[in-house]
PDB file of N, CA and C in Angstrom:
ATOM      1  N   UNK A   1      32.806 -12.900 -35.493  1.00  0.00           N
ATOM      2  CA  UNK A   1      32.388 -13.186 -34.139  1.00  0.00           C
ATOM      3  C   UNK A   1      31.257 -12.229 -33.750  1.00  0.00           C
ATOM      4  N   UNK A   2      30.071 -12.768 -33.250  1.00  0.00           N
ATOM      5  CA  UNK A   2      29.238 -11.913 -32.858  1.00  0.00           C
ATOM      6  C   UNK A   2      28.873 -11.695 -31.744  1.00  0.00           C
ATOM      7  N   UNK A   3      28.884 -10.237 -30.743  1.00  0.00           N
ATOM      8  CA  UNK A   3      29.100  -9.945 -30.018  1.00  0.00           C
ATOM      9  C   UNK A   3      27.835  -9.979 -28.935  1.00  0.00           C
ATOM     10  N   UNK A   4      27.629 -10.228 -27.885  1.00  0.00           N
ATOM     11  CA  UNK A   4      26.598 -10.319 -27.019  1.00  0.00           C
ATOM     12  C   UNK A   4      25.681  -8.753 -26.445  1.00  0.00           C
ATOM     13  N   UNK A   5      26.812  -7.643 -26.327  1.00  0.00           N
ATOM     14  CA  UNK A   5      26.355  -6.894 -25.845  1.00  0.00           C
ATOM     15  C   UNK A   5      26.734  -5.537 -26.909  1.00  0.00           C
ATOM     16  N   UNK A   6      26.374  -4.380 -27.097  1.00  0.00           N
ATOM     17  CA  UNK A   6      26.242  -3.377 -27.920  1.00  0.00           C
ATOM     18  C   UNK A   6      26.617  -2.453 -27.116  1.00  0.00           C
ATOM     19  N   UNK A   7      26.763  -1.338 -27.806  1.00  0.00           N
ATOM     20  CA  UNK A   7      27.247   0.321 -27.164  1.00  0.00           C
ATOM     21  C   UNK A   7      26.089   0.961 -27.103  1.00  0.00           C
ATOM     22  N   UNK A   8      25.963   2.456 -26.689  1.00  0.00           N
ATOM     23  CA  UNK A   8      24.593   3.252 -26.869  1.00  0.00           C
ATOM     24  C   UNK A   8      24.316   3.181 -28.351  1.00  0.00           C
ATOM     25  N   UNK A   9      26.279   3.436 -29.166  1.00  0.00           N
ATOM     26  CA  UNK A   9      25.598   4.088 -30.328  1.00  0.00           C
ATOM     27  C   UNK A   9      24.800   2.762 -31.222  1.00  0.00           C
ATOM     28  N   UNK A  10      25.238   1.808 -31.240  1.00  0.00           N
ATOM     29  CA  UNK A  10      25.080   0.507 -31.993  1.00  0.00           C
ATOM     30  C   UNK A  10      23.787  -0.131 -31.374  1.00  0.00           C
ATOM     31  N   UNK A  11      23.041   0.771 -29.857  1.00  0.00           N
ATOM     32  CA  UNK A  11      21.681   0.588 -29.486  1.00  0.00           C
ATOM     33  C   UNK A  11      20.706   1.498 -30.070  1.00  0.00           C
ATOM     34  N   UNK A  12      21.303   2.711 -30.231  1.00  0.00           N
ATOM     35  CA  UNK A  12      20.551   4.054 -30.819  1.00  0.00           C
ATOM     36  C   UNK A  12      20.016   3.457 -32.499  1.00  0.00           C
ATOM     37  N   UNK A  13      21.100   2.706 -33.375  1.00  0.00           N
ATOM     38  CA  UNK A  13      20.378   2.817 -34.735  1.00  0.00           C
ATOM     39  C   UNK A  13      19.092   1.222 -34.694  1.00  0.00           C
ATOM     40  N   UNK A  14      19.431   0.290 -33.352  1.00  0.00           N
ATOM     41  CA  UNK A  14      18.637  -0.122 -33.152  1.00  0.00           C
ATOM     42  C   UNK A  14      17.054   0.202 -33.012  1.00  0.00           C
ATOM     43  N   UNK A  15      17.151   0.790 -31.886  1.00  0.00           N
ATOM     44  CA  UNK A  15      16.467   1.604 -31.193  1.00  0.00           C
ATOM     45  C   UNK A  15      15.395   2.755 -32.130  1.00  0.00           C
ATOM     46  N   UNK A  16      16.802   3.210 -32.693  1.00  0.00           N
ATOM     47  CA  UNK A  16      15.834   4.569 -33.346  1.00  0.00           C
ATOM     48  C   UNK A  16      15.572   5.688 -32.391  1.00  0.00           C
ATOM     49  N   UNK A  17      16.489   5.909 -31.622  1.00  0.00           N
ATOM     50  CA  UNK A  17      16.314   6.419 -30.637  1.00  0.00           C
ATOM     51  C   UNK A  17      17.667   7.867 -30.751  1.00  0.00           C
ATOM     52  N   UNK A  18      17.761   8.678 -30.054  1.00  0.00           N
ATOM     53  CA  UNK A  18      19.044   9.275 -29.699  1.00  0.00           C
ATOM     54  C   UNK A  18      19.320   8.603 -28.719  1.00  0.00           C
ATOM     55  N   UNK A  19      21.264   9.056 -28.751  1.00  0.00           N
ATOM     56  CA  UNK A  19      22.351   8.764 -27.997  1.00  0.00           C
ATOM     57  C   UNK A  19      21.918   9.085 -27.009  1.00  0.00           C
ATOM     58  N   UNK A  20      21.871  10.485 -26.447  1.00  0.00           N
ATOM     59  CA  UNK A  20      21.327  10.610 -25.007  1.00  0.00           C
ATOM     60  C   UNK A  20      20.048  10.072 -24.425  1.00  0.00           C
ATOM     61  N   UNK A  21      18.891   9.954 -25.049  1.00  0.00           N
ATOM     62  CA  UNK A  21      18.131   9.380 -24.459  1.00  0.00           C
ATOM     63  C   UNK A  21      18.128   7.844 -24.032  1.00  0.00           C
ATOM     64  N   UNK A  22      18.961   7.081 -25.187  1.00  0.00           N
ATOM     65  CA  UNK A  22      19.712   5.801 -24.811  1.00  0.00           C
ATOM     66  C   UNK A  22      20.210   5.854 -23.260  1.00  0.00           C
ATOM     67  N   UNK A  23      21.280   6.636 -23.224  1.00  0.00           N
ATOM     68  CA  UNK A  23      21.752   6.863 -22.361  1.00  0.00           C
ATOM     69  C   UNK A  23      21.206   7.459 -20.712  1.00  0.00           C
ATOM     70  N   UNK A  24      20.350   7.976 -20.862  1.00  0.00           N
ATOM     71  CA  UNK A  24      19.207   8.348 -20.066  1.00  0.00           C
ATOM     72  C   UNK A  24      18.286   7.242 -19.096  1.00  0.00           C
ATOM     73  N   UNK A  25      18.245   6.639 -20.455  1.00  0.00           N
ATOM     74  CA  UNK A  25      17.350   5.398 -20.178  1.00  0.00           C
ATOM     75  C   UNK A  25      18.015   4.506 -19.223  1.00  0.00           C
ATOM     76  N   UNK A  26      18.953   4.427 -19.438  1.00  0.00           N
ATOM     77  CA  UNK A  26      20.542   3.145 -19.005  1.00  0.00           C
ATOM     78  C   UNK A  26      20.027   3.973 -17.477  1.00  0.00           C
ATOM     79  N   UNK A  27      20.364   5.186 -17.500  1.00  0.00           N
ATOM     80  CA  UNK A  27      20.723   5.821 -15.932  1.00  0.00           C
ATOM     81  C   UNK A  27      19.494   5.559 -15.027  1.00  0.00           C
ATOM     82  N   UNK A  28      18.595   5.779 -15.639  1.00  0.00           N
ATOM     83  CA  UNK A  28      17.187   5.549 -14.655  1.00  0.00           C
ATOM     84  C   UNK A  28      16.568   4.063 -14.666  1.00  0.00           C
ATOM     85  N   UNK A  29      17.506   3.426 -15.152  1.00  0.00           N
ATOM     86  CA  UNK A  29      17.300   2.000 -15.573  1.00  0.00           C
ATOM     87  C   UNK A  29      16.169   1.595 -16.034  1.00  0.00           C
ATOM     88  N   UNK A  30      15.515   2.553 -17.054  1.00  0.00           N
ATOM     89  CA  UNK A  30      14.559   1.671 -18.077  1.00  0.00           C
ATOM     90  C   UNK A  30      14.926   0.911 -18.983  1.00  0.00           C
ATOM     91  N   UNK A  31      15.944   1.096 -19.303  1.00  0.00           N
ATOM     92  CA  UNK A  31      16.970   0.213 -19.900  1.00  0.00           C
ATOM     93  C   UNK A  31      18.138  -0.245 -19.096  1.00  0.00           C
ATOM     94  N   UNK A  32      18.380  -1.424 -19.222  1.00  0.00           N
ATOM     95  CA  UNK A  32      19.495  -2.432 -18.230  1.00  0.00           C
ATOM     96  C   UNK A  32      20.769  -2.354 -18.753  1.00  0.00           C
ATOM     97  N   UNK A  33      21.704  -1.756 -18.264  1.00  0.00           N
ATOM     98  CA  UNK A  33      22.873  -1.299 -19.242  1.00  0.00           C
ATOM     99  C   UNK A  33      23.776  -1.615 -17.937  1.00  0.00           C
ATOM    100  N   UNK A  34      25.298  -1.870 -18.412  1.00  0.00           N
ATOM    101  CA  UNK A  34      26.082  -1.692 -17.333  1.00  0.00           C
ATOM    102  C   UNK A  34      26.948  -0.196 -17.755  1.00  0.00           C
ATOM    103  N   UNK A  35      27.609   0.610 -17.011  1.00  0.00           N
ATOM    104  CA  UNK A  35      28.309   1.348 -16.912  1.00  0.00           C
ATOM    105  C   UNK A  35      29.924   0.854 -17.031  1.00  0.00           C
ATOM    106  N   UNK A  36      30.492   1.334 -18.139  1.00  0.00           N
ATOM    107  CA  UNK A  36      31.965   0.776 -18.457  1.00  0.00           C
ATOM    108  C   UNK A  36      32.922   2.019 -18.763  1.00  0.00           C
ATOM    109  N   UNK A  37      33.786   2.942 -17.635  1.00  0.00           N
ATOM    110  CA  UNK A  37      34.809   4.008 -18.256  1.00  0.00           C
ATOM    111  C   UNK A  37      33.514   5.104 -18.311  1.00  0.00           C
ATOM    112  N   UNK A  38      33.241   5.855 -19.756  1.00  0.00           N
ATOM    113  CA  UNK A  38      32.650   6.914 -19.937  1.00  0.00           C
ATOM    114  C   UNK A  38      31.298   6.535 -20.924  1.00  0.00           C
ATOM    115  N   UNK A  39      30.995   5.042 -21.092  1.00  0.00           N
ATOM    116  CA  UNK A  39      29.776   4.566 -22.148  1.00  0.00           C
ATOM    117  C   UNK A  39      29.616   3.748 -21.156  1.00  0.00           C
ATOM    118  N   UNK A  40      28.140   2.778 -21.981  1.00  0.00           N
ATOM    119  CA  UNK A  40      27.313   1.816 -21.550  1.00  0.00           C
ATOM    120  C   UNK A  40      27.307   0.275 -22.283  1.00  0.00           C
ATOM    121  N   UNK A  41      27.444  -0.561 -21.454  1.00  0.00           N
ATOM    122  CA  UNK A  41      27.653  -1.622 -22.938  1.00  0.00           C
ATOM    123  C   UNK A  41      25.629  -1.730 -21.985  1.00  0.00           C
ATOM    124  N   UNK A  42      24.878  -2.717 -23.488  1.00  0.00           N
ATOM    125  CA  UNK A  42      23.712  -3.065 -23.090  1.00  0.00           C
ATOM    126  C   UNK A  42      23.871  -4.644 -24.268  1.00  0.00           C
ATOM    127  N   UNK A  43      23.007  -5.314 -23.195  1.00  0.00           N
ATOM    128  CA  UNK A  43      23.128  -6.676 -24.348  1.00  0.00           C
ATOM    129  C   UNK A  43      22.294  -7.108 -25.306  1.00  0.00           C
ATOM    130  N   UNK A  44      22.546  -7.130 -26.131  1.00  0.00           N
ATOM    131  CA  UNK A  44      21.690  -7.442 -27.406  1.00  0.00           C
ATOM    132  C   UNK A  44      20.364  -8.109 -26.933  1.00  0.00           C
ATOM    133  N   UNK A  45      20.226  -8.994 -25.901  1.00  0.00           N
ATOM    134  CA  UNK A  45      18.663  -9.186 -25.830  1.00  0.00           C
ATOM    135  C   UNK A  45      18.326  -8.250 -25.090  1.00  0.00           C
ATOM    136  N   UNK A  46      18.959  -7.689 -24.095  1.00  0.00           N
ATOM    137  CA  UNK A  46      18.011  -6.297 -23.649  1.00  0.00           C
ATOM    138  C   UNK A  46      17.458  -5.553 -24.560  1.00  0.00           C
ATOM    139  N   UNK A  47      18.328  -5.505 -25.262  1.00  0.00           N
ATOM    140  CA  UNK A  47      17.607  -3.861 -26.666  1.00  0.00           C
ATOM    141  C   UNK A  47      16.747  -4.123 -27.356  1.00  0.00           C
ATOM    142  N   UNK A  48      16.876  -5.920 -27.916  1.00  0.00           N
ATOM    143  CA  UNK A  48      15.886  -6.314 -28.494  1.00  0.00           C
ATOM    144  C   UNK A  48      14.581  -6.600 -27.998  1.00  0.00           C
ATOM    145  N   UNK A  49      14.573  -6.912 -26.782  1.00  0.00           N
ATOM    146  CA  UNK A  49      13.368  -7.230 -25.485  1.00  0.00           C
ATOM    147  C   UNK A  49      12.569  -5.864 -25.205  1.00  0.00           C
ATOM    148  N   UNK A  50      13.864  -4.579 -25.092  1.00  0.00           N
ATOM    149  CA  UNK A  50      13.060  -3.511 -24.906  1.00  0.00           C
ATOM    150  C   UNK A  50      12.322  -2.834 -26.349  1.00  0.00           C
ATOM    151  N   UNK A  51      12.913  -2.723 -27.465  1.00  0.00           N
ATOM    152  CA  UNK A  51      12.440  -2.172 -28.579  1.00  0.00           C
ATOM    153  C   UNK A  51      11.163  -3.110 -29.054  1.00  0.00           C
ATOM    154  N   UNK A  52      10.493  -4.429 -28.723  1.00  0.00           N
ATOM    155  CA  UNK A  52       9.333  -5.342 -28.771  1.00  0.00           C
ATOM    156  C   UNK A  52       8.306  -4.476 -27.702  1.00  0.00           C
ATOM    157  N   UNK A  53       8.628  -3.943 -26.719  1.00  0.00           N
ATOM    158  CA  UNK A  53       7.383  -3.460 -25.695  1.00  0.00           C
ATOM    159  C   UNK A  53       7.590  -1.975 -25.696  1.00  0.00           C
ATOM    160  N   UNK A  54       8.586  -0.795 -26.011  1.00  0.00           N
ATOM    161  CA  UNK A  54       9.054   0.393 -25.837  1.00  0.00           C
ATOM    162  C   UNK A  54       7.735   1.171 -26.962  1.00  0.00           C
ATOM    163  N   UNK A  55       6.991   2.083 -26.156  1.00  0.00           N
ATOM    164  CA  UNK A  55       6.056   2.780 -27.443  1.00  0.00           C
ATOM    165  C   UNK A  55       6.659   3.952 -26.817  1.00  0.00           C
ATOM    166  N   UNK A  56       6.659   4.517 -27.847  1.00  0.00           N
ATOM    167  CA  UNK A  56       7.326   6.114 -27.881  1.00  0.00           C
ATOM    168  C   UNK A  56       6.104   7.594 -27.506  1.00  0.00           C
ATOM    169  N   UNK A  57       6.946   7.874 -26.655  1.00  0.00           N
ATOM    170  CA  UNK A  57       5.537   9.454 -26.462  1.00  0.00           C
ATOM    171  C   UNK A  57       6.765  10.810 -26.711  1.00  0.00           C
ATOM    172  N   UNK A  58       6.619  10.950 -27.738  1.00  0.00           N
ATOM    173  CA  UNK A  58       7.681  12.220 -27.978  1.00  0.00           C
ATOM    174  C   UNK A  58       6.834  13.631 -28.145  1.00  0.00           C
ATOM    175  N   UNK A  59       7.537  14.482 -27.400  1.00  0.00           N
ATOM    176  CA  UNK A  59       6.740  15.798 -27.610  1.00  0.00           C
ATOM    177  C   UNK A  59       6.024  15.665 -26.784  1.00  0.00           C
ATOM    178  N   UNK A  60       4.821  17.023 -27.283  1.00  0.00           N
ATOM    179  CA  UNK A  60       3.284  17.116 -26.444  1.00  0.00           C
ATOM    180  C   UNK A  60       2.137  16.481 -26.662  1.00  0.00           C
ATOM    181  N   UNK A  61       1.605  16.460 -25.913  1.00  0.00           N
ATOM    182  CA  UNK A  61       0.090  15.482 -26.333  1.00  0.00           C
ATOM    183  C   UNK A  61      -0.463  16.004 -27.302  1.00  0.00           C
ATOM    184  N   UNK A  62      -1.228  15.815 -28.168  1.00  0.00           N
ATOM    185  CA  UNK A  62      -2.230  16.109 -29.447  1.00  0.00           C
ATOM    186  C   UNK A  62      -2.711  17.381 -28.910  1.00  0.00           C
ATOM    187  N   UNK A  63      -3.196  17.389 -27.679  1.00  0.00           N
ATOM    188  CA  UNK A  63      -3.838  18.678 -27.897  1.00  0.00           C
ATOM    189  C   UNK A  63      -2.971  20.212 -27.537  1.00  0.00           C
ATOM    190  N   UNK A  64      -2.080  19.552 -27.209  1.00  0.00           N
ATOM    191  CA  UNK A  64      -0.893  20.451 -27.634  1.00  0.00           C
ATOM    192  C   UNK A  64      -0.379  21.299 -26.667  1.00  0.00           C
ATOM    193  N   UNK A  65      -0.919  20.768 -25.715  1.00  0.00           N
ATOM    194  CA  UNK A  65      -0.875  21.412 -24.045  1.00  0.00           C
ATOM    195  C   UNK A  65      -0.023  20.213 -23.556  1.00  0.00           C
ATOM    196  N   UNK A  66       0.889  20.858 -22.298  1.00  0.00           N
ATOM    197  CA  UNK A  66       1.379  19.667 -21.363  1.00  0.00           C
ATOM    198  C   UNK A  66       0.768  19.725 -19.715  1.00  0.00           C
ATOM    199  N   UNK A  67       0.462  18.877 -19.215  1.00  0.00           N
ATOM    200  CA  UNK A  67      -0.174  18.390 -18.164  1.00  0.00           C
ATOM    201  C   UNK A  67       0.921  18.916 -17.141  1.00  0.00           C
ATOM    202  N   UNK A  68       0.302  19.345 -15.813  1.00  0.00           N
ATOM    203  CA  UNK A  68       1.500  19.357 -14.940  1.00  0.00           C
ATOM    204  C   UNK A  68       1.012  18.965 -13.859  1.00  0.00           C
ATOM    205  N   UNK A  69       1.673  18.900 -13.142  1.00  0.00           N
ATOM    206  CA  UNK A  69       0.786  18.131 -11.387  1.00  0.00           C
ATOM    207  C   UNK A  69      -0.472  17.546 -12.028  1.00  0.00           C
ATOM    208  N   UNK A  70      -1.014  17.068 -12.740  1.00  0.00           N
ATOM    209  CA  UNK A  70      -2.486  16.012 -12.929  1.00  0.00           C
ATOM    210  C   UNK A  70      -3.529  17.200 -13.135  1.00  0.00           C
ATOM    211  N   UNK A  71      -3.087  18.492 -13.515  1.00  0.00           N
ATOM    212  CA  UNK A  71      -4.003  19.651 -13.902  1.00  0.00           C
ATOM    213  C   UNK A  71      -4.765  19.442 -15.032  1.00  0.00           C
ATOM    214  N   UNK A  72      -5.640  20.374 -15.574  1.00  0.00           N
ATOM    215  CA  UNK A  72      -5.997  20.477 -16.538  1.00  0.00           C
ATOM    216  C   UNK A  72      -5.079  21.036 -17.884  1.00  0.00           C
ATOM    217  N   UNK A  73      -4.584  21.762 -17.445  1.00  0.00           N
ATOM    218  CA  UNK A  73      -3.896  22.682 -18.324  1.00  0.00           C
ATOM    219  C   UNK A  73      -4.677  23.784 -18.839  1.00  0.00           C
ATOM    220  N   UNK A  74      -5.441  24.264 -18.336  1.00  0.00           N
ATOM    221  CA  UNK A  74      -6.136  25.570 -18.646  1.00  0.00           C
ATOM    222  C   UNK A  74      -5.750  26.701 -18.485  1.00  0.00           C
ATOM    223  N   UNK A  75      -6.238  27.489 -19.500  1.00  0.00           N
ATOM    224  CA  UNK A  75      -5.284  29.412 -19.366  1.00  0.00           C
ATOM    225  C   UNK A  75      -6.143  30.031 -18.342  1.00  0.00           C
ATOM    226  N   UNK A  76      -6.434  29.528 -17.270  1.00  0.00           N
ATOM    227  CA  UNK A  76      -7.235  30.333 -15.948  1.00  0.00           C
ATOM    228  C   UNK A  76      -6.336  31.753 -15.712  1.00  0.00           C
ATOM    229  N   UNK A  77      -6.715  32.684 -15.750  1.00  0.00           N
ATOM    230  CA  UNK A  77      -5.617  33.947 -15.487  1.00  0.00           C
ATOM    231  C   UNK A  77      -5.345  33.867 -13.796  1.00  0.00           C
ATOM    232  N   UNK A  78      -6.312  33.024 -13.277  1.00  0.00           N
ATOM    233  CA  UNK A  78      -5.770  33.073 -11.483  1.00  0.00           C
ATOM    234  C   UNK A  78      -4.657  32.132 -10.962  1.00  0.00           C
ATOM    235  N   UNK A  79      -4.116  31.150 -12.240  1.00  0.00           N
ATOM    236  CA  UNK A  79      -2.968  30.383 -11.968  1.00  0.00           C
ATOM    237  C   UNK A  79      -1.682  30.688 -11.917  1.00  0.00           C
ATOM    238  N   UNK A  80      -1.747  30.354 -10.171  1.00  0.00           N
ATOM    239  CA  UNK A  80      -0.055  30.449  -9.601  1.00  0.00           C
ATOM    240  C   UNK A  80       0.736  30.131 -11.058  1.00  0.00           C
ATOM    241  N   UNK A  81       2.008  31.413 -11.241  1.00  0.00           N
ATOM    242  CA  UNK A  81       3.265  30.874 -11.874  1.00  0.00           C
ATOM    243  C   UNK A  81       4.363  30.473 -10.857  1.00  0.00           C
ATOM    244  N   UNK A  82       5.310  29.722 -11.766  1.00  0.00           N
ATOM    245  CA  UNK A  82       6.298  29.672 -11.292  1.00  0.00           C
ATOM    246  C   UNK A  82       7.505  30.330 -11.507  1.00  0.00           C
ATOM    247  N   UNK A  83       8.271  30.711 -10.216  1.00  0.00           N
ATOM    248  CA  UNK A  83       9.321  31.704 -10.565  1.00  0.00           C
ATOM    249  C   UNK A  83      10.525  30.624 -10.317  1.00  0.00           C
ATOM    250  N   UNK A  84      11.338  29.896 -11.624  1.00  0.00           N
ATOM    251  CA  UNK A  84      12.501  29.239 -11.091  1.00  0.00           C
ATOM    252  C   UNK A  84      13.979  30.082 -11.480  1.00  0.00           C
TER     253      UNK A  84
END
């Protein structure tokens, strides 16, 4: 019998993705998942619908800096830090 909808983990080897970010995804609903107990079921055409348009940006940009507020990212020595 084949099943309509999948778990994170049975979306993750889909996916190619990690568990948590699966899961991540579900919460901020870039992915359409329902919430069931302590997992997510998601349905097989969602995962498949999303893994056809999903391009991956992992890490930092090429140049190896990360952007913050729409900055440059430059080592200016007069730039406010942040104290969190």
């Amino acid at each position: 019998m084949q099943r309509d909808v999948l778990t994170v983990l049975e979306a993750t080897s889909t996916l190619n993705l990690h568990p948590e970010t699966v899961k991540r995804f579900c919460r901020i609903g870039k992915l359409k998942g329902e919430k069931v107990s302590v997992g997510w079921l998601i349905s097989k055409k969602e995962v498949d619908t999303f893994a056809s348009t999903y391009k991956e940006t992992r890490g930092r940009p090429a140049n190896g800096r990360a952007q913050r507020n729409g900055g440059s990212g430059g080592d200016s020595p007069n730039r406010a830090q942040r104290h969190d």
